[in-house]
PDB file of N, CA and C in Angstrom:
ATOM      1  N   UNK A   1      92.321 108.437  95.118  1.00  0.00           N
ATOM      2  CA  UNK A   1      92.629 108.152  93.730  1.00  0.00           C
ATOM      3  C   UNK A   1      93.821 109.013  93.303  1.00  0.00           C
ATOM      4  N   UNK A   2      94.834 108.567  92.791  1.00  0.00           N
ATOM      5  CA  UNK A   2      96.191 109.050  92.455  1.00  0.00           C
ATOM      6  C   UNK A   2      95.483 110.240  91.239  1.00  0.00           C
ATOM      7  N   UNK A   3      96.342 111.258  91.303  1.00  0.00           N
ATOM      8  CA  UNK A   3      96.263 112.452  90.002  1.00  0.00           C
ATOM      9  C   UNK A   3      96.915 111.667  88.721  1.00  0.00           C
ATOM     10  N   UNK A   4      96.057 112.659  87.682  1.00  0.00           N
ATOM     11  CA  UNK A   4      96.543 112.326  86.787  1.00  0.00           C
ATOM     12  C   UNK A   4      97.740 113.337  85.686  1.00  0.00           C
ATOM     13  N   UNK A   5      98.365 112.786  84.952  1.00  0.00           N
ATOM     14  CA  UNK A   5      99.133 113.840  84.543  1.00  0.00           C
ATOM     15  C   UNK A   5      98.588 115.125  83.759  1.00  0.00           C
ATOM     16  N   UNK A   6      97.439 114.798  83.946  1.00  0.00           N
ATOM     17  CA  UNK A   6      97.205 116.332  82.965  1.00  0.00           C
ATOM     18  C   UNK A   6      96.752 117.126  84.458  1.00  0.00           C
ATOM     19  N   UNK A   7      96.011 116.766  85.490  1.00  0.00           N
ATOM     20  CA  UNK A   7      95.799 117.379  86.874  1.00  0.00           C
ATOM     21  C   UNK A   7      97.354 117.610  87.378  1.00  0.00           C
ATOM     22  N   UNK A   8      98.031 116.715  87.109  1.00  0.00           N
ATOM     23  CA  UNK A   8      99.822 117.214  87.508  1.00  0.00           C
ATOM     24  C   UNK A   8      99.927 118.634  86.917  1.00  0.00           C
ATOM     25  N   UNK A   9      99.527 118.330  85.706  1.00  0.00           N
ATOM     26  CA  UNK A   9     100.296 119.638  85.092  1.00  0.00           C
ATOM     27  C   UNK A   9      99.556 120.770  84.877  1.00  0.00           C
ATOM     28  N   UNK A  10      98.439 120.387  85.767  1.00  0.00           N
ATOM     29  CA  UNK A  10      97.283 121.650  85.784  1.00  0.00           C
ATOM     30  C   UNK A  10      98.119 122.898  87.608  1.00  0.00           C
ATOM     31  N   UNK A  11      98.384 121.163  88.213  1.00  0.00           N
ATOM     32  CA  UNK A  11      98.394 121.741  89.444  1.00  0.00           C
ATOM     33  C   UNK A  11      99.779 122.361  89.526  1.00  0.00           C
ATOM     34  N   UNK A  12     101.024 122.106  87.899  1.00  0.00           N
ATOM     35  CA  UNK A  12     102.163 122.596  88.546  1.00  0.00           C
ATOM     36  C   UNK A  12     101.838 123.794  87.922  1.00  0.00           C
ATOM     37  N   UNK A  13     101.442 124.147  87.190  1.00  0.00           N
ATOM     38  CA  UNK A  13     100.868 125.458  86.201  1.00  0.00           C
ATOM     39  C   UNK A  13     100.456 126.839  87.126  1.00  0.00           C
ATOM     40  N   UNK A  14      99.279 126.200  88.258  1.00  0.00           N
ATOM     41  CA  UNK A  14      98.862 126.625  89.279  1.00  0.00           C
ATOM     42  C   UNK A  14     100.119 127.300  90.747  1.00  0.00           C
ATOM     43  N   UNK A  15     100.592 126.439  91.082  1.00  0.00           N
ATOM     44  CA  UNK A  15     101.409 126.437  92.403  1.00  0.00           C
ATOM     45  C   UNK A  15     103.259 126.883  91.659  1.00  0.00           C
ATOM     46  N   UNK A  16     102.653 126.888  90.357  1.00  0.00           N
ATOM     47  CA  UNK A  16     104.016 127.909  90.009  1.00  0.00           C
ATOM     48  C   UNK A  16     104.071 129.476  90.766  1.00  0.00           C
ATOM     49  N   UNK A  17     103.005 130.127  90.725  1.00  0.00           N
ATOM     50  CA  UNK A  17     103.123 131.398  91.469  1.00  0.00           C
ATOM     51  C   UNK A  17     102.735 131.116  92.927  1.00  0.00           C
ATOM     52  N   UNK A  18     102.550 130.134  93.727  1.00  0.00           N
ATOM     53  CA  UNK A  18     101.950 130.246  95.227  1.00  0.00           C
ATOM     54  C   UNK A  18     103.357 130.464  95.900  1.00  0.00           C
ATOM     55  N   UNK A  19     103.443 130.966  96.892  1.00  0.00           N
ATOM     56  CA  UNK A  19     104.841 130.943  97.944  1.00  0.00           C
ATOM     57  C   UNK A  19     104.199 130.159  98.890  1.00  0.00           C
ATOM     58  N   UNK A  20     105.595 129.492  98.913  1.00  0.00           N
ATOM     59  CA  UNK A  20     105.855 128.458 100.461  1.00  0.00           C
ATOM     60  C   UNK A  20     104.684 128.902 101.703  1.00  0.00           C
ATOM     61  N   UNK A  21     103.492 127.984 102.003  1.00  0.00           N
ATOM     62  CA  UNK A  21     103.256 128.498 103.463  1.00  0.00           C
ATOM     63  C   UNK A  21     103.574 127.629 104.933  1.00  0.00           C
ATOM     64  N   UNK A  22     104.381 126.681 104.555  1.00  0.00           N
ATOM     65  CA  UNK A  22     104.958 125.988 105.494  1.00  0.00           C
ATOM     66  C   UNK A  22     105.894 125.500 105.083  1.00  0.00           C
ATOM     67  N   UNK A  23     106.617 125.645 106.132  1.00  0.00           N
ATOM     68  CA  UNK A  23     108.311 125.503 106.360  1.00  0.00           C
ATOM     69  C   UNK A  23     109.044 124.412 106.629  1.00  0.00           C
ATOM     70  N   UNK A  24     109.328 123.952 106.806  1.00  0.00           N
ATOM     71  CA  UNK A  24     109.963 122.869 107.470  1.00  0.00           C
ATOM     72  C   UNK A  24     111.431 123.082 107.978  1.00  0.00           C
ATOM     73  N   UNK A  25     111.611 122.840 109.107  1.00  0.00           N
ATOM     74  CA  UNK A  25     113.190 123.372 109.664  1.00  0.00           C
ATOM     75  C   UNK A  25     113.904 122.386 109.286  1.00  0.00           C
ATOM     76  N   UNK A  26     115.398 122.791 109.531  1.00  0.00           N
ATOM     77  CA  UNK A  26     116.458 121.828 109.728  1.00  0.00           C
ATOM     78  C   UNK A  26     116.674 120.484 110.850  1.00  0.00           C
ATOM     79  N   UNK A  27     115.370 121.003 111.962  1.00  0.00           N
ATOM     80  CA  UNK A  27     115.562 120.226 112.863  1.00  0.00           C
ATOM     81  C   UNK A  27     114.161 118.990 112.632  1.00  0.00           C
ATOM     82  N   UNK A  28     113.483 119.249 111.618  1.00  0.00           N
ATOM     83  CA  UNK A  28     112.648 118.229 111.206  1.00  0.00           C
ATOM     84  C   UNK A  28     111.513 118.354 111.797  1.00  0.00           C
ATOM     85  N   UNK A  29     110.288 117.865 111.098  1.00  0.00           N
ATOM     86  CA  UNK A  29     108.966 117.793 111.579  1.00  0.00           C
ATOM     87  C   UNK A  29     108.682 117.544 112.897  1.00  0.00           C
ATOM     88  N   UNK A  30     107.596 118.979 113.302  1.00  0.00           N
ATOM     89  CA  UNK A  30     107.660 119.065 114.647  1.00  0.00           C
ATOM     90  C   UNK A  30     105.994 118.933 114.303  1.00  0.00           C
ATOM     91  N   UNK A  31     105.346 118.715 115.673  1.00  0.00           N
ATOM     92  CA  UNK A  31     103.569 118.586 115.734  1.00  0.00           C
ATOM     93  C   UNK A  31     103.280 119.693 115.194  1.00  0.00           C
ATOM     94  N   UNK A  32     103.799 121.125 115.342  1.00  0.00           N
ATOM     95  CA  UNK A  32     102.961 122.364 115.027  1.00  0.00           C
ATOM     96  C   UNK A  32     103.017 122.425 113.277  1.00  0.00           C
ATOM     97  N   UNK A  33     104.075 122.050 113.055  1.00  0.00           N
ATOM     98  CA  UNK A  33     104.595 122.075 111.696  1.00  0.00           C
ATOM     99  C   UNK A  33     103.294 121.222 111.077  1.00  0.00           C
ATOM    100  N   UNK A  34     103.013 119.518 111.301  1.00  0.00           N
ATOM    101  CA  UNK A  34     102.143 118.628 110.689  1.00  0.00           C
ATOM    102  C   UNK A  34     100.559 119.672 110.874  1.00  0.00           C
ATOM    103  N   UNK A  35     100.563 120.217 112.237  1.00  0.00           N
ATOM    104  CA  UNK A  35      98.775 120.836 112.185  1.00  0.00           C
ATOM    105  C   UNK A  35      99.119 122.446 111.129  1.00  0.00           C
ATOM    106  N   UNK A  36      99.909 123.075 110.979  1.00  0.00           N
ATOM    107  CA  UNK A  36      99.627 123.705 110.133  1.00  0.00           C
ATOM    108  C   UNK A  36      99.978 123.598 109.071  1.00  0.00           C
ATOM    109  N   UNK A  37     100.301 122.631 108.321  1.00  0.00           N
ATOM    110  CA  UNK A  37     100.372 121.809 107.219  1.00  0.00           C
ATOM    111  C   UNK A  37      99.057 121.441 107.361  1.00  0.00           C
ATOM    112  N   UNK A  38      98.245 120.187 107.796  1.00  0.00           N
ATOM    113  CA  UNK A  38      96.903 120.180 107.780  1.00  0.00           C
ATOM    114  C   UNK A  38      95.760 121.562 107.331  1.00  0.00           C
ATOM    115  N   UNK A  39      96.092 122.474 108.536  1.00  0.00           N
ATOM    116  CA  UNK A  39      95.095 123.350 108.077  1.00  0.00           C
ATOM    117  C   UNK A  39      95.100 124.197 106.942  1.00  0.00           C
ATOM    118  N   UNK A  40      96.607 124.378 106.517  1.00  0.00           N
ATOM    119  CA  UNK A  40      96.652 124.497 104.725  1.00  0.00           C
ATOM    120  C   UNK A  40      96.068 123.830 104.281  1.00  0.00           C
ATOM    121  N   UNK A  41      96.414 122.401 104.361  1.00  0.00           N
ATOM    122  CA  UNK A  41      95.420 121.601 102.870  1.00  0.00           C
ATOM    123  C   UNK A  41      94.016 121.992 103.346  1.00  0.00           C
ATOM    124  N   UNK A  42      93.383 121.575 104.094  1.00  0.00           N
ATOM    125  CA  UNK A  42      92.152 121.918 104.149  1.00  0.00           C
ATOM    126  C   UNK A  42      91.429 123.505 103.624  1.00  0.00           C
ATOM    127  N   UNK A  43      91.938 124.302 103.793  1.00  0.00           N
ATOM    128  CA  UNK A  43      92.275 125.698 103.056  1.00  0.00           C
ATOM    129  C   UNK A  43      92.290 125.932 101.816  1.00  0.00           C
ATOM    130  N   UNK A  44      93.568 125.639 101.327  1.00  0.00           N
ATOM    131  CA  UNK A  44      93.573 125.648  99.877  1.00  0.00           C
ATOM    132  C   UNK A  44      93.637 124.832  99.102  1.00  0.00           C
ATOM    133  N   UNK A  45      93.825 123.793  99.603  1.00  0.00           N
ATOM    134  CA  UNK A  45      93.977 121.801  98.653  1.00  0.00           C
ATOM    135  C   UNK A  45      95.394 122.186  98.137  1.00  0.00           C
ATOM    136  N   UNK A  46      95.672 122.845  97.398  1.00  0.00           N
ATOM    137  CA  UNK A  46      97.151 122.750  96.533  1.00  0.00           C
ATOM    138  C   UNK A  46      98.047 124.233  97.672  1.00  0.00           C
ATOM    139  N   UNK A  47      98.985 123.595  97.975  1.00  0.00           N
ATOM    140  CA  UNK A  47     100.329 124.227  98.563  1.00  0.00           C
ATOM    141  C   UNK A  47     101.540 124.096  98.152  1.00  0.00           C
ATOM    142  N   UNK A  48     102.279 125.351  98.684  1.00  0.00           N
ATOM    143  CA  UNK A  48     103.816 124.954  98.856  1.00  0.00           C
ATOM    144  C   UNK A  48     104.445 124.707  99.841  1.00  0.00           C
ATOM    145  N   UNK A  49     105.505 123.925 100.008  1.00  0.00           N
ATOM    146  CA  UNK A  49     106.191 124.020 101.505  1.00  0.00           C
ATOM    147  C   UNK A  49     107.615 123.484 101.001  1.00  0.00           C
ATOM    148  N   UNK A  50     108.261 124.092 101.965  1.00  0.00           N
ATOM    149  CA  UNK A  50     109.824 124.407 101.599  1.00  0.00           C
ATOM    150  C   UNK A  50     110.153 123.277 102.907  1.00  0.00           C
ATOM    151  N   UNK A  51     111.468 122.900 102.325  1.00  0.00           N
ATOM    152  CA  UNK A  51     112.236 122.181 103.664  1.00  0.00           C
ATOM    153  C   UNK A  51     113.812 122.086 103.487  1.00  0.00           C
ATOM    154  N   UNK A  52     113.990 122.840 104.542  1.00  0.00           N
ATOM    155  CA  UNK A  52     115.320 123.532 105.014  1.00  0.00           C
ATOM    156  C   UNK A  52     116.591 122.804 105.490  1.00  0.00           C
ATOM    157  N   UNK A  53     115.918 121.780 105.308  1.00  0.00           N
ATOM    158  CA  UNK A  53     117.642 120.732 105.542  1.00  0.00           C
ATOM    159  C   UNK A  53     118.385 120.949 104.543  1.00  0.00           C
ATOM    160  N   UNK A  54     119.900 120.639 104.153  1.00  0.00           N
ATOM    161  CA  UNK A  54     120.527 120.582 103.557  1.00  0.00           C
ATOM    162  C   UNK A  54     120.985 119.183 102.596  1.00  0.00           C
ATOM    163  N   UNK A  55     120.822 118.079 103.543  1.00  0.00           N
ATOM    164  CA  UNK A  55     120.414 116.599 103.106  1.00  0.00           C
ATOM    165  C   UNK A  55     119.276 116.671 101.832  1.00  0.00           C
ATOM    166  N   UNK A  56     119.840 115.760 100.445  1.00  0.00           N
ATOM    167  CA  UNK A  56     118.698 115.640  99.922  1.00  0.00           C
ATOM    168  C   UNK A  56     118.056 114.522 100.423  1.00  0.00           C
ATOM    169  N   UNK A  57     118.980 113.810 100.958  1.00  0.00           N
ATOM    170  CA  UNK A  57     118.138 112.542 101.681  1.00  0.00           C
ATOM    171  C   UNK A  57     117.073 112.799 102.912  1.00  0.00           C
ATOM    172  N   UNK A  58     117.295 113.211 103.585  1.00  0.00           N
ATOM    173  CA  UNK A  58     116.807 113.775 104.437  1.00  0.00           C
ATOM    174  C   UNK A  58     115.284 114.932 104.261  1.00  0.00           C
ATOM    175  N   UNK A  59     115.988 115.563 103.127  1.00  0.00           N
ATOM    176  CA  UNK A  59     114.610 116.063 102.652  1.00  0.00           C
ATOM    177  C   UNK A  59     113.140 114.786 102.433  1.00  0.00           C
ATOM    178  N   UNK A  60     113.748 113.994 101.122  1.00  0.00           N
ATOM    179  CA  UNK A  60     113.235 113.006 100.825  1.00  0.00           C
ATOM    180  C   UNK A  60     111.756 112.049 102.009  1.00  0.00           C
ATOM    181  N   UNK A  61     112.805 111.944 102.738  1.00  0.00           N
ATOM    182  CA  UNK A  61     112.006 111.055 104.149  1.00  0.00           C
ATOM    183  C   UNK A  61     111.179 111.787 104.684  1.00  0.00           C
ATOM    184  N   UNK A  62     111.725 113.387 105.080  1.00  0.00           N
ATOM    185  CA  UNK A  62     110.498 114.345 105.583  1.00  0.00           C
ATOM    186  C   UNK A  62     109.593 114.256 104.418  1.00  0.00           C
ATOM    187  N   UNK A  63     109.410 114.477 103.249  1.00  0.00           N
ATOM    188  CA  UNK A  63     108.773 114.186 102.272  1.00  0.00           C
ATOM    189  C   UNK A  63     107.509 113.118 102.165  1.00  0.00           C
ATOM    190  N   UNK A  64     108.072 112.258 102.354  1.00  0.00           N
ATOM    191  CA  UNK A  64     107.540 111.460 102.769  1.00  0.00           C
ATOM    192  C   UNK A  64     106.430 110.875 103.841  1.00  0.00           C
ATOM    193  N   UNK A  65     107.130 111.167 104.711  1.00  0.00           N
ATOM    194  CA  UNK A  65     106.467 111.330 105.997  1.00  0.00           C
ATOM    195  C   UNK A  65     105.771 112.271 105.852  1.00  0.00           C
ATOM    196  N   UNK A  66     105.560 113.474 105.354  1.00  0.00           N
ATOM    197  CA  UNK A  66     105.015 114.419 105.274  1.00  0.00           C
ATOM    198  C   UNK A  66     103.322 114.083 104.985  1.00  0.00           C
ATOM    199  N   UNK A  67     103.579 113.667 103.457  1.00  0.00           N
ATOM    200  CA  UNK A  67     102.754 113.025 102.458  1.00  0.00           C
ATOM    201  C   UNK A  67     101.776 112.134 103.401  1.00  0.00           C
ATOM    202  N   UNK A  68     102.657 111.114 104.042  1.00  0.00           N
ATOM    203  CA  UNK A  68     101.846 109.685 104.640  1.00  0.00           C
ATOM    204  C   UNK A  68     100.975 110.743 105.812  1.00  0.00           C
ATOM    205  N   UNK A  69     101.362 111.491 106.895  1.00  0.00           N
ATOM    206  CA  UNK A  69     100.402 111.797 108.189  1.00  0.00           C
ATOM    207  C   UNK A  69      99.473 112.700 107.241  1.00  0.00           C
ATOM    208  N   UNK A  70      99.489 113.667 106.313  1.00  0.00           N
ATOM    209  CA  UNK A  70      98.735 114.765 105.800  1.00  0.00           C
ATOM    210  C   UNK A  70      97.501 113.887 104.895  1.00  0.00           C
ATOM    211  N   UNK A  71      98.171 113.124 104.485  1.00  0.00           N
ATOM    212  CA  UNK A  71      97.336 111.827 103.107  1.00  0.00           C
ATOM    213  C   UNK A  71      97.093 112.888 102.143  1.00  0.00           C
ATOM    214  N   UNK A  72      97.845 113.347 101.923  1.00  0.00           N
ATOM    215  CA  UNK A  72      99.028 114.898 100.946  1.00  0.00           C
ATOM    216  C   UNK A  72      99.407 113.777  99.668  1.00  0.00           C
ATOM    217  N   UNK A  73      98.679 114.172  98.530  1.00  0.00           N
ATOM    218  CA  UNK A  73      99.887 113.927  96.998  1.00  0.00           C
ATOM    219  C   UNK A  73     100.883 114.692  96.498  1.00  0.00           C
ATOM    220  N   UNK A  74     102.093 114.163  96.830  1.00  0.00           N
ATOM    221  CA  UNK A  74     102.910 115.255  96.059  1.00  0.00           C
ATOM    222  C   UNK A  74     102.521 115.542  94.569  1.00  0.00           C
ATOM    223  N   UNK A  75     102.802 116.678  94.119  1.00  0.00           N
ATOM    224  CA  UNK A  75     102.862 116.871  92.739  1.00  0.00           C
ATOM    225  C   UNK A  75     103.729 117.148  91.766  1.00  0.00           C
ATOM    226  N   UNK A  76     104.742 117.764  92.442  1.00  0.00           N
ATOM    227  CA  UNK A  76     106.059 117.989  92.439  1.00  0.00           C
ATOM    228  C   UNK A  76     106.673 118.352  93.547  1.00  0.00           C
ATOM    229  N   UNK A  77     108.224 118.247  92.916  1.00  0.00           N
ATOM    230  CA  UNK A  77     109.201 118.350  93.898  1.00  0.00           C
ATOM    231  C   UNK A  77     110.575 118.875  93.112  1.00  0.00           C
ATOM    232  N   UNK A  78     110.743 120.175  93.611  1.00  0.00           N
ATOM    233  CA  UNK A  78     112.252 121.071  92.911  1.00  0.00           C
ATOM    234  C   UNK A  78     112.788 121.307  94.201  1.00  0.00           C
ATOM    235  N   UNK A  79     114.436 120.865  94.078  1.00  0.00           N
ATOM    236  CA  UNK A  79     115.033 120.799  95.349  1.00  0.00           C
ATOM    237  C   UNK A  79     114.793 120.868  96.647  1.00  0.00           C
ATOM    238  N   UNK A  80     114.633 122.196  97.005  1.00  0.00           N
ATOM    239  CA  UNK A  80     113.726 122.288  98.780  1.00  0.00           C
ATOM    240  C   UNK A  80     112.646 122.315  99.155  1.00  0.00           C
ATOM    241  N   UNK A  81     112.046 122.815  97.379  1.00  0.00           N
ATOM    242  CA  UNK A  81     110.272 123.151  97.111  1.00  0.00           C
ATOM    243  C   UNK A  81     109.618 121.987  96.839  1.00  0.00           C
ATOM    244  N   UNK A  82     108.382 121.555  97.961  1.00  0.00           N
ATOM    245  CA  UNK A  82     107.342 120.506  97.278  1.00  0.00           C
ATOM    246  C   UNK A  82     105.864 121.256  97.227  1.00  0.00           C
ATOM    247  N   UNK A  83     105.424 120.721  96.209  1.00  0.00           N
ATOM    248  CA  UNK A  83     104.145 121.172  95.922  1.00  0.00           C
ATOM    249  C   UNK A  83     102.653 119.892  96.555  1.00  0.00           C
ATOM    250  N   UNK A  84     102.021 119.839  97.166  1.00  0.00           N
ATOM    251  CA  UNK A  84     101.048 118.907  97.705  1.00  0.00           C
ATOM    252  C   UNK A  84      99.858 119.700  97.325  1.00  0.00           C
ATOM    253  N   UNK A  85      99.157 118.142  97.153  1.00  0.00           N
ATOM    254  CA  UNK A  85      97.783 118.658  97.155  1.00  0.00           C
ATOM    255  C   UNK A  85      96.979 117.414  97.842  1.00  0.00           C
ATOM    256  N   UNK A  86      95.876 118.191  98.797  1.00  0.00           N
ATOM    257  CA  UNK A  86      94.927 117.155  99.236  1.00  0.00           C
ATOM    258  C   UNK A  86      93.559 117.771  98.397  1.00  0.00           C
ATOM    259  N   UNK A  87      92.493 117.049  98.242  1.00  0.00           N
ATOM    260  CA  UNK A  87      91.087 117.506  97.971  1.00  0.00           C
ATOM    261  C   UNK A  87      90.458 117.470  99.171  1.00  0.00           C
ATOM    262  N   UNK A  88      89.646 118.774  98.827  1.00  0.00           N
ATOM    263  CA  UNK A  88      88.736 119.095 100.167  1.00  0.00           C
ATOM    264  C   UNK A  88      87.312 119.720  99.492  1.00  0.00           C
ATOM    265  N   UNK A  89      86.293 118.758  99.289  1.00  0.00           N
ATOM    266  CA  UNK A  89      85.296 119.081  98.750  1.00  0.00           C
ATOM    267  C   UNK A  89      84.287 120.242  99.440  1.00  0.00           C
ATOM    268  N   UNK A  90      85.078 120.428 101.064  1.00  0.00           N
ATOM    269  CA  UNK A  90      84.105 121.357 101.483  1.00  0.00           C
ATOM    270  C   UNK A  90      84.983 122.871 101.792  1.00  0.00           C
ATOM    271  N   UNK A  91      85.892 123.064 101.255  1.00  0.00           N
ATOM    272  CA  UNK A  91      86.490 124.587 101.331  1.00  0.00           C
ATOM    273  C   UNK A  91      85.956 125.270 100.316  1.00  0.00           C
ATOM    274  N   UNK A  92      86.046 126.834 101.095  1.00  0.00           N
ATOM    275  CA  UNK A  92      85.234 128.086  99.831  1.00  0.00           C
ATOM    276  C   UNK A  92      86.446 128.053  98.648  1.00  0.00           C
ATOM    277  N   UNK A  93      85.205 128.625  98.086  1.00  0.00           N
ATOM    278  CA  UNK A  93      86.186 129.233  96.193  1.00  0.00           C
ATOM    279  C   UNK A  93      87.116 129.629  96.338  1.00  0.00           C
ATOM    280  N   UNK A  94      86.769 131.098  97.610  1.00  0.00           N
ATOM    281  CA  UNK A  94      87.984 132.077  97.887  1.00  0.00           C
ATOM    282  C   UNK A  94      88.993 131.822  98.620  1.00  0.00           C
ATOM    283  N   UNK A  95      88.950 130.498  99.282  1.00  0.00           N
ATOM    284  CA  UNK A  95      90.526 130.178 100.139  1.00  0.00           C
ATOM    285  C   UNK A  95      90.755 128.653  98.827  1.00  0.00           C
ATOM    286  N   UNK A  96      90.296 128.352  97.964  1.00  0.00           N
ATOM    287  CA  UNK A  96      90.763 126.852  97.887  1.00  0.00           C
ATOM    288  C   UNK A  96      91.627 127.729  96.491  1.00  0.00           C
ATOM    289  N   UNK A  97      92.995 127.475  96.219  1.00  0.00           N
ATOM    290  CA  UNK A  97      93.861 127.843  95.065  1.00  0.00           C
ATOM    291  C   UNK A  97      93.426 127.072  94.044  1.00  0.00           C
ATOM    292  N   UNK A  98      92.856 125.854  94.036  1.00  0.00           N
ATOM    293  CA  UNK A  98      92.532 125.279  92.954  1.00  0.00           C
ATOM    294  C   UNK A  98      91.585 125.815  92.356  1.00  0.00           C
ATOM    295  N   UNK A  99      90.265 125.860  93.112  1.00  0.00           N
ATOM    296  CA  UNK A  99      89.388 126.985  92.656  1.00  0.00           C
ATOM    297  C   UNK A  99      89.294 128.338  92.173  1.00  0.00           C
ATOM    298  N   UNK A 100      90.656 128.964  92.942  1.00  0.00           N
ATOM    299  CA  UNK A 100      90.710 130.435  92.168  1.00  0.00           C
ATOM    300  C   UNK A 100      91.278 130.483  90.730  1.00  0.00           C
ATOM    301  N   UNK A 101      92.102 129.740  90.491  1.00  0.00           N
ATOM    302  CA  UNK A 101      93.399 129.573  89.480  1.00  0.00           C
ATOM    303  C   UNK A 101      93.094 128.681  88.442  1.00  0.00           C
ATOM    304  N   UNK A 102      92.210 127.985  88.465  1.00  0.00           N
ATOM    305  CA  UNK A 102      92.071 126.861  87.648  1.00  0.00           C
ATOM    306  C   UNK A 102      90.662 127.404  86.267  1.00  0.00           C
ATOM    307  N   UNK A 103      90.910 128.341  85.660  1.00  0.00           N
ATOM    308  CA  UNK A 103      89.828 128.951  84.709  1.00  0.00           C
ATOM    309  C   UNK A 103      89.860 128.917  83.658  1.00  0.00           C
TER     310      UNK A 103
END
């Protein structure tokens, strides 16, 4: 089920203070990159991840692609910075950011 804008703006409120925990290179999505992207969302549901191309186009498509293998909602997106969130009804309080931050 797609977010809604007040969960948008809960979650950009939130992932305003998180730092990037996955990267994305210039040379584009690699397998290790997609599994630890996975085991973030599962972790914390809401992340950051940066991507290091210089292309905004190029960003875009990794973006994308990103989103489609993770089944990741973006929530936002500021130039290199995207913010995703998956739900994970079975992560603790203390690793899920939504849960810590959301009070």
């Amino acid at each position: 089920m797609p977010l809604t804008s007040a969960q948008k703006k809960s979650f950009r409120s939130i992932g305003h203070h998180l730092d990037p925990v996955v990267q994305i290179s210039e040379n584009g999505i690699t397998e290790g990159a997609l599994n630890e992207l996975d085991r973030a969302l599962n972790d914390h549901e809401l992340i950051k991840v940066k991507l290091m191309s210089p292309e905004r186009d190029e960003r875009q498509e990794q973006l994308t692609q990103i989103c489609e293998s993770s089944k990741a909602e973006l929530v936002q997106k500021i130039g290199k910075m995207a913010l995703l969130y998956r739900r994970n009804p079975q992560t603790s309080d203390r690793l899920s950011n939504v849960r810590r931050f959301s009070e």
